[in-house]
PDB file of N, CA and C in Angstrom:
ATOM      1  N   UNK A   1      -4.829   5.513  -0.442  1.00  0.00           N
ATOM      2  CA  UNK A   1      -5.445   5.921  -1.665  1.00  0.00           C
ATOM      3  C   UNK A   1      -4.521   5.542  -2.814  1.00  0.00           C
ATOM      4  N   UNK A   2      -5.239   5.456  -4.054  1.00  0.00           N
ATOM      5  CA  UNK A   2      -4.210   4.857  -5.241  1.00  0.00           C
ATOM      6  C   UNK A   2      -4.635   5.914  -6.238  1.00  0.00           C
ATOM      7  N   UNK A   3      -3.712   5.940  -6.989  1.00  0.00           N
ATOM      8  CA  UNK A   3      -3.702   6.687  -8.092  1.00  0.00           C
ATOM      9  C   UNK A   3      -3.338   6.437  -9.364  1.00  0.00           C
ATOM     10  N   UNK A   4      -3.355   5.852 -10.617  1.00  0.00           N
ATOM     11  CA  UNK A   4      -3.124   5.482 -11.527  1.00  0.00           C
ATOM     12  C   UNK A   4      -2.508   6.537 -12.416  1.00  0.00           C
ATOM     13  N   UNK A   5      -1.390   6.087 -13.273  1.00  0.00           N
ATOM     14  CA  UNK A   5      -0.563   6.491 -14.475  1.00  0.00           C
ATOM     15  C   UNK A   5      -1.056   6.210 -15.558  1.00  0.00           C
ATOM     16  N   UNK A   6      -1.881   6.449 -16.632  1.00  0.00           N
ATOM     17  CA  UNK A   6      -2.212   6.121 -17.740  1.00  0.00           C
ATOM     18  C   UNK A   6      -2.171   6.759 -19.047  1.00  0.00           C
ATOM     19  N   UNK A   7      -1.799   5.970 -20.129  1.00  0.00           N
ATOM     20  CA  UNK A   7      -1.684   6.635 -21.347  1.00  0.00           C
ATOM     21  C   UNK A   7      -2.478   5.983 -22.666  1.00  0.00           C
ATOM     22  N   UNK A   8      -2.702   7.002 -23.345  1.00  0.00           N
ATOM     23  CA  UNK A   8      -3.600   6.730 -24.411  1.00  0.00           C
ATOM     24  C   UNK A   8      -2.884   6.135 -25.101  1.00  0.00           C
ATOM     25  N   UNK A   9      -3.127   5.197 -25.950  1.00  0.00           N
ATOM     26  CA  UNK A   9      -3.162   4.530 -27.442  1.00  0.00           C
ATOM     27  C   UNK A   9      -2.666   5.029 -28.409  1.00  0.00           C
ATOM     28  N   UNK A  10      -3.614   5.856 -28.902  1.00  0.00           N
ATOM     29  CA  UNK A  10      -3.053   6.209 -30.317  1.00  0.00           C
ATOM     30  C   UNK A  10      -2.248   8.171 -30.333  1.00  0.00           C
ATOM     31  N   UNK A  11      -3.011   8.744 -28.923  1.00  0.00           N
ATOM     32  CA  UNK A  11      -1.474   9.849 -28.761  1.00  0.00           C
ATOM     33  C   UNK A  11      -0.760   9.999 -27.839  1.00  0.00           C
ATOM     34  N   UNK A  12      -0.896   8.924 -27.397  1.00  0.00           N
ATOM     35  CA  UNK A  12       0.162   8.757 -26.336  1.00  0.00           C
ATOM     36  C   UNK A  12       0.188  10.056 -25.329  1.00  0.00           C
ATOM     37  N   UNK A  13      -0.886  10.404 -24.828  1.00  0.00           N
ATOM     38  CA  UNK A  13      -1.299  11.391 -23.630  1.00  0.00           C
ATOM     39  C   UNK A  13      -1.307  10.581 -22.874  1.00  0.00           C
ATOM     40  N   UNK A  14      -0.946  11.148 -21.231  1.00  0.00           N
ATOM     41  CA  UNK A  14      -0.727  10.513 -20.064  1.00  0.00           C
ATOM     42  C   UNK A  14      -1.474  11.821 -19.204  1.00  0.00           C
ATOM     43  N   UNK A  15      -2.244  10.450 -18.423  1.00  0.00           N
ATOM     44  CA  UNK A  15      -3.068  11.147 -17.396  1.00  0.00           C
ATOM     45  C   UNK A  15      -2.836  10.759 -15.849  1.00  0.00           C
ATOM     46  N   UNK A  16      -2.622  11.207 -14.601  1.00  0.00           N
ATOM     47  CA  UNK A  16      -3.118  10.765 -13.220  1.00  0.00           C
ATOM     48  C   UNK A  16      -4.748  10.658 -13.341  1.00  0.00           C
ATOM     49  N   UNK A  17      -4.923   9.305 -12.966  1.00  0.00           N
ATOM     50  CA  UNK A  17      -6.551   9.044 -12.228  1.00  0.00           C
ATOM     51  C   UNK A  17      -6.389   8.805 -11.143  1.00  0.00           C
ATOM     52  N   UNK A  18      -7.544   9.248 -10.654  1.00  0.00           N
ATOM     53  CA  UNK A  18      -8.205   8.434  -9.004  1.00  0.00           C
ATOM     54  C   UNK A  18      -8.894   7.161  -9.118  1.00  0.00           C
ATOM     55  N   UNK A  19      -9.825   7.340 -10.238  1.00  0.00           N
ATOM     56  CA  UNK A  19     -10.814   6.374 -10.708  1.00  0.00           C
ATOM     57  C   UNK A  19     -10.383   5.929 -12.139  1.00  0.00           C
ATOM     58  N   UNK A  20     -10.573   5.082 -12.562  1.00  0.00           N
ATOM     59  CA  UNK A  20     -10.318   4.549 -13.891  1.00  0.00           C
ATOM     60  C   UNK A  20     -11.478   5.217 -14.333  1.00  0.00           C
ATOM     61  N   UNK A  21     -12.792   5.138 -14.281  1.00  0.00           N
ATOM     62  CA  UNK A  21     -14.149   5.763 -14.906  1.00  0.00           C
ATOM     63  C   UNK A  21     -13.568   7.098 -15.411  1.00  0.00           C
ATOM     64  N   UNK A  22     -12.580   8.117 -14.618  1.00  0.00           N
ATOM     65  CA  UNK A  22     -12.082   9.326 -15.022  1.00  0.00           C
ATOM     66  C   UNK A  22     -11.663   9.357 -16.825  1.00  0.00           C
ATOM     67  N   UNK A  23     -10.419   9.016 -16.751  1.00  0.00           N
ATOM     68  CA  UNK A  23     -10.909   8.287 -18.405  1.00  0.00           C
ATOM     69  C   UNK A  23     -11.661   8.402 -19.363  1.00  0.00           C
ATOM     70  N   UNK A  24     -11.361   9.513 -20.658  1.00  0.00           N
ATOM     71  CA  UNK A  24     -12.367   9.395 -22.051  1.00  0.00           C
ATOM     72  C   UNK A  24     -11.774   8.266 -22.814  1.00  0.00           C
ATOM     73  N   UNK A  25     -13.204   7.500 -22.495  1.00  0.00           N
ATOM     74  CA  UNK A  25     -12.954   6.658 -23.511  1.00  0.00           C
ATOM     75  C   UNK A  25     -13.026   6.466 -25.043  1.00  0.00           C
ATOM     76  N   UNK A  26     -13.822   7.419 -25.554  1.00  0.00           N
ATOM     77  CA  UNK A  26     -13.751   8.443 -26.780  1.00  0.00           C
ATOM     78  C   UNK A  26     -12.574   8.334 -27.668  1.00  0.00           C
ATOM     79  N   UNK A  27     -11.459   8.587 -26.562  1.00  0.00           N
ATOM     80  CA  UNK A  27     -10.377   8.773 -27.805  1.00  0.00           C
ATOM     81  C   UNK A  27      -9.662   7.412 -28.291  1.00  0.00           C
ATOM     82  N   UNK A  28      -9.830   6.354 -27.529  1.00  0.00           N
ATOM     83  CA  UNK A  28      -9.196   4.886 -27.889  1.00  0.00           C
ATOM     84  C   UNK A  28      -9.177   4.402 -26.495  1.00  0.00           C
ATOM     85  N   UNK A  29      -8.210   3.326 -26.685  1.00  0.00           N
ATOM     86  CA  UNK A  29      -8.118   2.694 -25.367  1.00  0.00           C
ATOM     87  C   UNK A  29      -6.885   3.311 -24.621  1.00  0.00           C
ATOM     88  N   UNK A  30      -7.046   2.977 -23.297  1.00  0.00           N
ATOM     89  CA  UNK A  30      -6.294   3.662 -22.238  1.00  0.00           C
ATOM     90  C   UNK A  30      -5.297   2.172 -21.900  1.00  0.00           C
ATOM     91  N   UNK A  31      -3.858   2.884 -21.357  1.00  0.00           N
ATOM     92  CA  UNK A  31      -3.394   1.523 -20.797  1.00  0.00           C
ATOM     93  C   UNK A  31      -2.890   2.179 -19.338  1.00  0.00           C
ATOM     94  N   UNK A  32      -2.639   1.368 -18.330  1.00  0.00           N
ATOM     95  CA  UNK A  32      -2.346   1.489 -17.259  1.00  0.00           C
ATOM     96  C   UNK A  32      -0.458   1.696 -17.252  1.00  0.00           C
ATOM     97  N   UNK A  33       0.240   2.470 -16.944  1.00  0.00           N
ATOM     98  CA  UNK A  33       1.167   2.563 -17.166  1.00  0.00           C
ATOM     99  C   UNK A  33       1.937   2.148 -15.345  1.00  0.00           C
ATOM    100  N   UNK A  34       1.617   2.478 -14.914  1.00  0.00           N
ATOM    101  CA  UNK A  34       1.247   1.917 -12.959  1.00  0.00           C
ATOM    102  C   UNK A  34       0.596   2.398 -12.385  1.00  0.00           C
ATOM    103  N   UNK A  35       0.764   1.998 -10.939  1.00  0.00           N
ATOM    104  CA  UNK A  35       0.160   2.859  -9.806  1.00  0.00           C
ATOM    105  C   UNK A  35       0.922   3.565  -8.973  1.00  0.00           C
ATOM    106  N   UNK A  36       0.265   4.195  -7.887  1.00  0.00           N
ATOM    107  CA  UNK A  36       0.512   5.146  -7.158  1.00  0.00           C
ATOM    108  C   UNK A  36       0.126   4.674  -5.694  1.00  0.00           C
ATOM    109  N   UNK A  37       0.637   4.571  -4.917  1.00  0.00           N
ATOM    110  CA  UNK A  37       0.233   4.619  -3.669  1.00  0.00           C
ATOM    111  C   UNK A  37       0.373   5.329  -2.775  1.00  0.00           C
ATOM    112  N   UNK A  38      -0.613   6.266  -1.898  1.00  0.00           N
ATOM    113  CA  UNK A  38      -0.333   7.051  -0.600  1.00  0.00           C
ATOM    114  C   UNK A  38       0.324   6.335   0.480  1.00  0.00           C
ATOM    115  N   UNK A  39       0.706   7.517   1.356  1.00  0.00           N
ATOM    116  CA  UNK A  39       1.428   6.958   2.593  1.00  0.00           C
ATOM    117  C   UNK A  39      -0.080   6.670   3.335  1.00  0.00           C
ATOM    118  N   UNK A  40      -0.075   5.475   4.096  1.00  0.00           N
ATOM    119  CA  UNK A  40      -1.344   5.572   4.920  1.00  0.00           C
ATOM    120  C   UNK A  40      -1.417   6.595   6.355  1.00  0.00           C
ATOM    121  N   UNK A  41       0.063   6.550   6.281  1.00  0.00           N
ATOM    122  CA  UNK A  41      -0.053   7.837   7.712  1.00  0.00           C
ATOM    123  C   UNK A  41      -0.109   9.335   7.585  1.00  0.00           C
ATOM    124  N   UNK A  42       0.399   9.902   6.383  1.00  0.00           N
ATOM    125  CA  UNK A  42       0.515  11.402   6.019  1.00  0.00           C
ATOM    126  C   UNK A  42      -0.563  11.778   4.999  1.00  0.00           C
ATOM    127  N   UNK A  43      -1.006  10.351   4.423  1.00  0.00           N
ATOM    128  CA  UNK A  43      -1.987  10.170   2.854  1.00  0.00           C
ATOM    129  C   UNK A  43      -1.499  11.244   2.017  1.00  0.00           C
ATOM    130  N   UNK A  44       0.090  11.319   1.546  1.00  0.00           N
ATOM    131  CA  UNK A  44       0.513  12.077   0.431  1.00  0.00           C
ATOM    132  C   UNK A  44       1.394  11.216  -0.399  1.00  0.00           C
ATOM    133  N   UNK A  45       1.228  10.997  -1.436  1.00  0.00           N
ATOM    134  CA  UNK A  45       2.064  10.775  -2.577  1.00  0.00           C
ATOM    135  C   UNK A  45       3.840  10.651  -2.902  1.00  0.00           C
ATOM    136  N   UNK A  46       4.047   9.835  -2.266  1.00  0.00           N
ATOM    137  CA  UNK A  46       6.031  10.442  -2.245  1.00  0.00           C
ATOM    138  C   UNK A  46       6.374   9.353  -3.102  1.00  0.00           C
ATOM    139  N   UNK A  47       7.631   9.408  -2.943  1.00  0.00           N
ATOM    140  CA  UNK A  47       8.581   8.715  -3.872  1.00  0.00           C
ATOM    141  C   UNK A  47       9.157   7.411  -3.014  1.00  0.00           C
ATOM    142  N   UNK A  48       9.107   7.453  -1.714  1.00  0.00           N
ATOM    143  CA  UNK A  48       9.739   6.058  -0.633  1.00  0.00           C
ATOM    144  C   UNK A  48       8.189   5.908  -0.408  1.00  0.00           C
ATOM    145  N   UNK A  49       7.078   5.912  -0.868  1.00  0.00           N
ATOM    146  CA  UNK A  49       6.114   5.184  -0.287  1.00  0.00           C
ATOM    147  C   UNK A  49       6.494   3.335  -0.532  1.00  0.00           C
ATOM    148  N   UNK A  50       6.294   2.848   0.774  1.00  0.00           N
ATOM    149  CA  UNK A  50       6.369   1.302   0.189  1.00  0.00           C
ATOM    150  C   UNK A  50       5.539   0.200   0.631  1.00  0.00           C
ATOM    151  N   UNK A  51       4.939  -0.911   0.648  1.00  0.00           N
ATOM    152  CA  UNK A  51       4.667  -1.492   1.347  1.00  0.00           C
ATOM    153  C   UNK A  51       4.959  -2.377   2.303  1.00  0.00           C
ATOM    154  N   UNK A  52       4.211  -2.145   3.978  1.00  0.00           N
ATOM    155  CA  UNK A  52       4.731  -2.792   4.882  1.00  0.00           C
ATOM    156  C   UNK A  52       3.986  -3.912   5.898  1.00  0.00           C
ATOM    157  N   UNK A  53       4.943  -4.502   6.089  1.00  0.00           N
ATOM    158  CA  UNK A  53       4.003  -5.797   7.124  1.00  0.00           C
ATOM    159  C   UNK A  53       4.011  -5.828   8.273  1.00  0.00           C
ATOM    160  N   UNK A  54       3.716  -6.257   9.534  1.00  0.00           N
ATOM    161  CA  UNK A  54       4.257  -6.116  10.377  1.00  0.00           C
ATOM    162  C   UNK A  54       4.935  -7.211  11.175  1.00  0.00           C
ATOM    163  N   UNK A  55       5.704  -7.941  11.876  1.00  0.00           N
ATOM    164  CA  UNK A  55       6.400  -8.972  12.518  1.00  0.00           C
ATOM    165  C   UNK A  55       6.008 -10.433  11.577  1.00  0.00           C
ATOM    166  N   UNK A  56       4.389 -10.550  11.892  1.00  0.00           N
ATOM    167  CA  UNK A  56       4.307 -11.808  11.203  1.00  0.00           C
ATOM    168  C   UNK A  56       3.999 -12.042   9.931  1.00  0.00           C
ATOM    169  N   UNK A  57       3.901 -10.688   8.939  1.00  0.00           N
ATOM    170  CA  UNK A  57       3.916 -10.823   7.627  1.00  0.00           C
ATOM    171  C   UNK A  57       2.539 -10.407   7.522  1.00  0.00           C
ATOM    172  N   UNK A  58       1.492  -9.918   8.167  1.00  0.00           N
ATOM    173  CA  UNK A  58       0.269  -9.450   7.769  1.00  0.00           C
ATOM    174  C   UNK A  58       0.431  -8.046   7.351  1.00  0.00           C
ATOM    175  N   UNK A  59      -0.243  -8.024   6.244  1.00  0.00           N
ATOM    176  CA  UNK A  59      -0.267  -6.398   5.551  1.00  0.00           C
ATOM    177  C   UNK A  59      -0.473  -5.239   6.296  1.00  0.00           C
ATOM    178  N   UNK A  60       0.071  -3.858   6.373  1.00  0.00           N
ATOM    179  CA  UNK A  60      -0.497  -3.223   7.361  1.00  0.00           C
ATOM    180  C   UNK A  60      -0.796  -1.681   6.568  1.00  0.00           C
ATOM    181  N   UNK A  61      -0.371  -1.773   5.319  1.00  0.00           N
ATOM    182  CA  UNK A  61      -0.276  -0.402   4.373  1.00  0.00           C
ATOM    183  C   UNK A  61       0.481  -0.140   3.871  1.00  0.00           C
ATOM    184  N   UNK A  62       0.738   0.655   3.062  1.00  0.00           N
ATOM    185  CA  UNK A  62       2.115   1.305   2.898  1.00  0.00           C
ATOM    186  C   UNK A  62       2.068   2.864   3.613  1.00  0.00           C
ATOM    187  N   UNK A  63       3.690   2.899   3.560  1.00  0.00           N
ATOM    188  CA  UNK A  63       4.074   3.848   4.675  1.00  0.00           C
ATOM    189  C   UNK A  63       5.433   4.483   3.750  1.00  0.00           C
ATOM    190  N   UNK A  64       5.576   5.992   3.786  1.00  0.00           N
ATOM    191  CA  UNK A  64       6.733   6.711   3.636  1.00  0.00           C
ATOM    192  C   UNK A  64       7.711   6.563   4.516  1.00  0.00           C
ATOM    193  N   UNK A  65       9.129   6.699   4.821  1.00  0.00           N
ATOM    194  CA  UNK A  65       9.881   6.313   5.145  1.00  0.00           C
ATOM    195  C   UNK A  65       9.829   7.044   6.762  1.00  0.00           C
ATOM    196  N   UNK A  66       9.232   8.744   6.667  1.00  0.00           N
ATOM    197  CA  UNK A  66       9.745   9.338   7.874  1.00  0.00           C
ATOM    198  C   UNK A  66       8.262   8.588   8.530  1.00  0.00           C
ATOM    199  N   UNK A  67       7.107   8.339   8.067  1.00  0.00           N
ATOM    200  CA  UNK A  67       5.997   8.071   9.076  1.00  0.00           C
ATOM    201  C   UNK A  67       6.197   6.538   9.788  1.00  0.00           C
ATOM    202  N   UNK A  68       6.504   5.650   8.894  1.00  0.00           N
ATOM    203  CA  UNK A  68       6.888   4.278   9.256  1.00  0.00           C
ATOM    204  C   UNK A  68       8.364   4.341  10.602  1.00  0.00           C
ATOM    205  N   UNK A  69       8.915   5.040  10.868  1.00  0.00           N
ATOM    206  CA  UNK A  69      10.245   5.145  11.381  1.00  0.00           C
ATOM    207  C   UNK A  69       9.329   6.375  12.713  1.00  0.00           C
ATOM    208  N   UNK A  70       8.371   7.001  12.535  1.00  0.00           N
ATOM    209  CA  UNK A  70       7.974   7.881  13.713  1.00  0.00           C
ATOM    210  C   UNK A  70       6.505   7.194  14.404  1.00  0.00           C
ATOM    211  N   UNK A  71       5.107   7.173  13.524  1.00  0.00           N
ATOM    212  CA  UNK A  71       4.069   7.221  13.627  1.00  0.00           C
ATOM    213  C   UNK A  71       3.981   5.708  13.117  1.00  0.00           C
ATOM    214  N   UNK A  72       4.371   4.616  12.691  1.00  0.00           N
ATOM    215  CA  UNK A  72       3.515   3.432  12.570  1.00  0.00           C
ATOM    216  C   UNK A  72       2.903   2.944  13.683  1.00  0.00           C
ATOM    217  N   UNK A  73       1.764   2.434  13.660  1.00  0.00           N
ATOM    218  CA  UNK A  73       1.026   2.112  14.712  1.00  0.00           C
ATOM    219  C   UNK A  73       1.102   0.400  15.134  1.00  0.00           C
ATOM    220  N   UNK A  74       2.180  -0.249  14.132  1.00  0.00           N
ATOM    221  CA  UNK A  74       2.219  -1.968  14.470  1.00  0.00           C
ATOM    222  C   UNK A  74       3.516  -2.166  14.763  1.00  0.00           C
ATOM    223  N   UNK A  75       3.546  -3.153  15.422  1.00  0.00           N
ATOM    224  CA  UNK A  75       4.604  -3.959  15.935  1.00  0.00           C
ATOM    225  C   UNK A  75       6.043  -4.059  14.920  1.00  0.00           C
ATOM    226  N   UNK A  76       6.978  -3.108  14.772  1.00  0.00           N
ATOM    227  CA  UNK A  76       7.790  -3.978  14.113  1.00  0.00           C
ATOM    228  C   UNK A  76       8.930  -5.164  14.487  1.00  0.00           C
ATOM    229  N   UNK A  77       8.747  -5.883  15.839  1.00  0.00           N
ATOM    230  CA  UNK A  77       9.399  -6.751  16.019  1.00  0.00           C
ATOM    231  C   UNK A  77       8.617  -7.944  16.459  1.00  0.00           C
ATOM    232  N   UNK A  78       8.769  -9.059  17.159  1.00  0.00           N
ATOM    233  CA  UNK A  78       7.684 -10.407  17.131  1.00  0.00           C
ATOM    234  C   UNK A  78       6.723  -9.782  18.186  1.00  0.00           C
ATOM    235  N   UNK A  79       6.191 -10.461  17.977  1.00  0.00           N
ATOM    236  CA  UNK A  79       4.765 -10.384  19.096  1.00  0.00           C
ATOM    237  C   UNK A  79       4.881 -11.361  19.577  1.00  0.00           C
ATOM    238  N   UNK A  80       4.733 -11.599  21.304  1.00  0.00           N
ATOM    239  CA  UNK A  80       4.876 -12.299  21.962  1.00  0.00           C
ATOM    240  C   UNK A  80       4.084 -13.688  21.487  1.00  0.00           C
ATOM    241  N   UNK A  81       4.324 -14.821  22.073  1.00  0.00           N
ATOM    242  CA  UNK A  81       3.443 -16.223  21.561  1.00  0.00           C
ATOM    243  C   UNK A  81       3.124 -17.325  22.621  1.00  0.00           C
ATOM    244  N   UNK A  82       2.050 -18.133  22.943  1.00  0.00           N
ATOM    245  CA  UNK A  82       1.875 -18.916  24.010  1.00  0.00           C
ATOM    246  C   UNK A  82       2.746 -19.449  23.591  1.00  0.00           C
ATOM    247  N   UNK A  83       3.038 -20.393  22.791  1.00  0.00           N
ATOM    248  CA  UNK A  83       3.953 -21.390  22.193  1.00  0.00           C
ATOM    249  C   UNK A  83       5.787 -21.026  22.297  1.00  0.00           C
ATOM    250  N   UNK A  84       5.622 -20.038  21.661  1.00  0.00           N
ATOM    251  CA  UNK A  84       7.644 -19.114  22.389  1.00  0.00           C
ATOM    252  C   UNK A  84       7.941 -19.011  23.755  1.00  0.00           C
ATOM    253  N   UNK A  85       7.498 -17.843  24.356  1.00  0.00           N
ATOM    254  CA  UNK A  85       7.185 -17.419  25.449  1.00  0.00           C
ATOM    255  C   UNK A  85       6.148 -17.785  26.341  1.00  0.00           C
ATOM    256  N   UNK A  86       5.365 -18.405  26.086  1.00  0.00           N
ATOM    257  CA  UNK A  86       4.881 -18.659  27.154  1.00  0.00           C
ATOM    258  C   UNK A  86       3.317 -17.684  27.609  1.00  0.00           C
ATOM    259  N   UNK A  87       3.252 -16.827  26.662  1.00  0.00           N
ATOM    260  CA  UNK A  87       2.136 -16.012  27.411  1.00  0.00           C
ATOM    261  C   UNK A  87       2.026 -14.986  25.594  1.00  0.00           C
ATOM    262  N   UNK A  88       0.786 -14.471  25.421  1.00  0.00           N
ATOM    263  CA  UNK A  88       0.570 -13.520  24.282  1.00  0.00           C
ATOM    264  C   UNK A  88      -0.532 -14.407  23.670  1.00  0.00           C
ATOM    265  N   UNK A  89      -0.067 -14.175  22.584  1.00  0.00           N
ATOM    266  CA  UNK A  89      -0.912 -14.611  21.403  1.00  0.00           C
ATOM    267  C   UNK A  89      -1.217 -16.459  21.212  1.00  0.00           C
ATOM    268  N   UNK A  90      -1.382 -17.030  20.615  1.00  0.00           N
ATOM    269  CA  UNK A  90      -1.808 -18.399  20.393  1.00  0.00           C
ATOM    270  C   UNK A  90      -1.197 -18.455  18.927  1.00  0.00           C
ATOM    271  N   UNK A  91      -0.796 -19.079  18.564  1.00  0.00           N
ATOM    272  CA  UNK A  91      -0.468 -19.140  16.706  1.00  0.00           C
ATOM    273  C   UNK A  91      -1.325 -20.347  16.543  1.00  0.00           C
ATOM    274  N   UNK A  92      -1.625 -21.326  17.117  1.00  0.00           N
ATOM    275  CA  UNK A  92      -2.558 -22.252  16.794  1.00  0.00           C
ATOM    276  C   UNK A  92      -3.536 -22.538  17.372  1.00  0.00           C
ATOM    277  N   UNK A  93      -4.497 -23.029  16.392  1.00  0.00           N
ATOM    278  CA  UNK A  93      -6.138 -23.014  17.390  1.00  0.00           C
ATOM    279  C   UNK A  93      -6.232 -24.067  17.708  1.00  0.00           C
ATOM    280  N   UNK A  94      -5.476 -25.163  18.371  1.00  0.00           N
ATOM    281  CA  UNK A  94      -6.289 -26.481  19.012  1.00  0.00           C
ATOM    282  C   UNK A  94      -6.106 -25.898  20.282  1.00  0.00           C
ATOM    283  N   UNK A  95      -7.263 -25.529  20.663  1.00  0.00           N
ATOM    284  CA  UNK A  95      -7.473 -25.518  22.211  1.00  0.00           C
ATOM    285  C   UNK A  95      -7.813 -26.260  22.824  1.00  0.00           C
TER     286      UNK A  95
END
């Protein structure tokens, strides 16, 4: 889940959104000040949330430090390969 930092224009009020639509647009324009990202394993808000990949660089979420180190559910070292080893995965499709 994401959460946005935003502040008004002309008084400089700062809001958390879920949705950008949340937002009166009434009072001027809004600017995005950042985001927010949940842990995908605890889905709470921390401060080490980060994003992570797994062995071969495919996205897998972001993760807080204690869930990524207990509960991640991907590979963090290679995944086996026909081509390395001999047996696993394929990295290339000419069959």
């Amino acid at each position: 889940m994401i959460r946005y930092v935003c502040t008004q224009e002309t008084t400089n009020k700062t809001e958390t959104v879920y949705y950008l639509d949340e937002l009166d647009d009434t009072l001027g324009e809004w600017f995005i000040d950042y985001k927010e990202h949940s842990c995908k394993g605890c889905q709470e808000f921390k401060e080490d949330v980060v994003k992570c990949s797994d062995w071969y660089g495919i996205y897998t979420g972001h993760y807080c430090t204690k869930c990524y180190e207990t509960n991640y559910p991907y590979k963090k070292e290679r995944y086996p390969t026909i081509e390395k080893d001999g047996y696993g995965e394929r990295l290339e499709d000419d069959y």
